[in-house]
Protein backbone atom coordinates (compact mmCIF):
# COMPACT_ATOMS: atom_id res chain seq x y z
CA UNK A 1 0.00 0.00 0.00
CA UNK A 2 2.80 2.36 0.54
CA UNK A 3 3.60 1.85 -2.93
CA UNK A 4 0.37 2.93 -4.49
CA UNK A 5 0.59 5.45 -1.95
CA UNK A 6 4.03 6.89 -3.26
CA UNK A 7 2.45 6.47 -7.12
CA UNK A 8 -0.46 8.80 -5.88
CA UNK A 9 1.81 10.86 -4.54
CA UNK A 10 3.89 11.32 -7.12
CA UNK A 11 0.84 11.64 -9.97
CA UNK A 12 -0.61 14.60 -7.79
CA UNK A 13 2.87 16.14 -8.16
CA UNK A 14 3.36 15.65 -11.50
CA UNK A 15 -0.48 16.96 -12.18
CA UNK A 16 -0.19 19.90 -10.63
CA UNK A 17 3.34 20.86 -12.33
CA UNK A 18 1.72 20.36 -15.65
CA UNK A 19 -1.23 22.61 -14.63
CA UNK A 20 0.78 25.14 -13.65
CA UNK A 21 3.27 24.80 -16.68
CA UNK A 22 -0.07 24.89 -18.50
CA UNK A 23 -1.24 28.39 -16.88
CA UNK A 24 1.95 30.13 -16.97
CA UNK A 25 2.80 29.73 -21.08
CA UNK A 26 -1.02 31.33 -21.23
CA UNK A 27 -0.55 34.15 -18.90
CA UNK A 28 2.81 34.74 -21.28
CA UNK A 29 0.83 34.74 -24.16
CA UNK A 30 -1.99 36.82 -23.34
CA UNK A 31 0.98 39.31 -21.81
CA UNK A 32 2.14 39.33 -25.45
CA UNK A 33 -0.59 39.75 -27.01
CA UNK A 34 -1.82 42.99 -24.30
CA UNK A 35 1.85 44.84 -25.23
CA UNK A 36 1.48 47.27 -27.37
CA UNK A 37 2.75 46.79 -31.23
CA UNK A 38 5.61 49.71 -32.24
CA UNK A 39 4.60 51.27 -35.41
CA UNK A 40 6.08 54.52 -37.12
CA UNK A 41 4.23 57.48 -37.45
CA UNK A 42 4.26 60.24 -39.74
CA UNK A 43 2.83 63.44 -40.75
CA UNK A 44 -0.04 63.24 -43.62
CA UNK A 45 0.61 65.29 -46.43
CA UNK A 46 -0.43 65.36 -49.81
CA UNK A 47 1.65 64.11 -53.27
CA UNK A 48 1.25 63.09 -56.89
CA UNK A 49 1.41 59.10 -56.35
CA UNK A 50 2.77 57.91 -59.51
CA UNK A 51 2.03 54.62 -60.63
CA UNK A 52 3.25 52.32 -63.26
CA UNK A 53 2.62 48.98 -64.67
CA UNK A 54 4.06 47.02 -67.50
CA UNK A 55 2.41 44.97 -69.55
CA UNK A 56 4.35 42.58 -72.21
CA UNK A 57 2.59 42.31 -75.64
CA UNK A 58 2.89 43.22 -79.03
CA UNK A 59 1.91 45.68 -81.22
CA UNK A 60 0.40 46.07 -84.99
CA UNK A 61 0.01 48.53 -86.95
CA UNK A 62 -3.91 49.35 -88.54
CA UNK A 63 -2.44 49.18 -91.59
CA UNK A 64 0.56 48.18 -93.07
CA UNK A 65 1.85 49.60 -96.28
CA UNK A 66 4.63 48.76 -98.91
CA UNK A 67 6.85 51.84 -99.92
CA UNK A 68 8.70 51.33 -102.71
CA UNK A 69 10.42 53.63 -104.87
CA UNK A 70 9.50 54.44 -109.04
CA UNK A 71 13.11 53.59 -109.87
CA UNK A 72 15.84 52.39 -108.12
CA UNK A 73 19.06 53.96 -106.69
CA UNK A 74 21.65 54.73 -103.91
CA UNK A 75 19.51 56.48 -101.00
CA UNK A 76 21.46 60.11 -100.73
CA UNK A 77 19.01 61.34 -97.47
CA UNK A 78 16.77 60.36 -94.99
CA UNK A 79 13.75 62.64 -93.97
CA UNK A 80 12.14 60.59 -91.30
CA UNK A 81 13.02 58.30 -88.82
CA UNK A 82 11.14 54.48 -88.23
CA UNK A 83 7.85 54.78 -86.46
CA UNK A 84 7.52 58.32 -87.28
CA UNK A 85 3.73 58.76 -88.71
CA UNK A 86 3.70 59.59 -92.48
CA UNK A 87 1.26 60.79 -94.90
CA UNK A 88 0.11 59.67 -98.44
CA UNK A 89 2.54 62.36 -100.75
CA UNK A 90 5.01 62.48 -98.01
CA UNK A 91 9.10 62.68 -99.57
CA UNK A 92 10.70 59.68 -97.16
CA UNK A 93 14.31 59.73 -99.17
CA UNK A 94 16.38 61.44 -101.56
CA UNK A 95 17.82 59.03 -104.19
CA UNK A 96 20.59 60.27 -106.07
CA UNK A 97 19.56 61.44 -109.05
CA UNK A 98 23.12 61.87 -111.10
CA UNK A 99 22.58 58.92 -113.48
CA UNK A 100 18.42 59.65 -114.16
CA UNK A 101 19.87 63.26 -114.94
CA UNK A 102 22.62 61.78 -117.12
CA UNK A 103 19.91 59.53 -118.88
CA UNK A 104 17.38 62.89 -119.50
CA UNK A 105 20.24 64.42 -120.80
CA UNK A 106 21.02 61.89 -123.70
CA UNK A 107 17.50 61.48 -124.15
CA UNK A 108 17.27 65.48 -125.15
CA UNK A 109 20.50 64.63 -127.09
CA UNK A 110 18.44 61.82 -128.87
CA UNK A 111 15.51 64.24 -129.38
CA UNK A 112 17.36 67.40 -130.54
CA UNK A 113 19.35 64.76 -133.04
CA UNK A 114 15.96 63.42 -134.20
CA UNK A 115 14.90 67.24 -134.89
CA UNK A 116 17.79 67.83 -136.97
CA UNK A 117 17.34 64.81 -138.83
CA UNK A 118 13.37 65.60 -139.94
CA UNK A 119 15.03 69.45 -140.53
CA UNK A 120 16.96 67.63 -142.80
CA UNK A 121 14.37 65.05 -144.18
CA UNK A 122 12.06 67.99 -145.20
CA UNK A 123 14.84 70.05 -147.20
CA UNK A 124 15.58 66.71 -149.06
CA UNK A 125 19.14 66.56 -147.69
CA UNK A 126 18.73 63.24 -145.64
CA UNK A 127 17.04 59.93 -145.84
CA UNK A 128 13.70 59.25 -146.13
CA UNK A 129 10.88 61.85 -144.36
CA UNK A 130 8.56 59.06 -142.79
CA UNK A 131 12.00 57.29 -140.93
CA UNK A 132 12.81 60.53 -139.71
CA UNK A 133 9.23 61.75 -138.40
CA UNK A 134 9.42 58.14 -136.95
CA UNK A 135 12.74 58.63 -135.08
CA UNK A 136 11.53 62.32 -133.54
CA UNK A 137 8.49 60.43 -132.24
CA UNK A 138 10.57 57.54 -130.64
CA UNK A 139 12.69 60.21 -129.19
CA UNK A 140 10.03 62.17 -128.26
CA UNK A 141 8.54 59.50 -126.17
CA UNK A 142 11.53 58.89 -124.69
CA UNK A 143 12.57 62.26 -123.53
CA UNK A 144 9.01 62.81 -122.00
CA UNK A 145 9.34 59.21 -120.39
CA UNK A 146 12.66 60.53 -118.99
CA UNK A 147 11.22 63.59 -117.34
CA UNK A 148 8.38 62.01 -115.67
CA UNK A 149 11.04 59.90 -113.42
């Protein structure tokens, strides 16, 4: 009996250690939880907030167009930059001109030689009138062809 005494004993002990174990990790917790949180304060004032977001994606155009030049050639100048909007009529380059200006030139050459030869024709020192009205025409065309580019 003195052993189930001692057992008793010793479970009453052991109880009320764990009850008060129990109670004190409480009180600590509600002590925590009654302190006061530190925060910073500061005075309210008012600013432009700016706010930004960015968004990956991409982009088309409403319409796309194909610019090509009437003849081709070395690009001498630029006149607006990619992305810049445009209008219908708008000059976008400069090609250089030096061999369309050598080409109108022999073209008048061909035309002025053409003249001379129908000058000819009709005071019956050349060839044949209808070859030479013939030639002026072709040359003719060609000269006016020339100036249009």
């Amino acid at each position: 009996m003195r052993q189930s005494r001692r057992i008793g004993v010793w479970f009453v002990i052991l109880a009320i250690m764990l009850v008060s174990i129990g109670c004190s990790s409480q009180q600590e917790e509600q002590s925590k939880e009654n302190q006061p949180v530190p925060v910073m304060v500061q005075q309210v004032e008012r600013k432009t907030v700016e706010h930004t977001e960015r968004y990956v994606g991409t982009i088309k155009a409403n319409q796309d167009v194909l610019v090509l030049p009437k003849v081709s050639g070395k690009v001498q100048e630029v006149y607006v930059k990619q992305g810049d909007t445009v209008k219908e009529g708008q000059v976008l380059i400069k090609l250089d001109d030096r061999d369309l200006q050598d080409r109108l030139h022999q073209a008048e050459a061909a035309y002025q030689q053409a003249l001379n030869g129908l000058t000819q024709a009709k005071e019956g020192k050349g060839s044949n009138l209808v070859q030479a009205e013939s030639r002026l025409k072709q040359a003719e065309d060609a000269f006016q062809q020339a100036k249009k580019i």
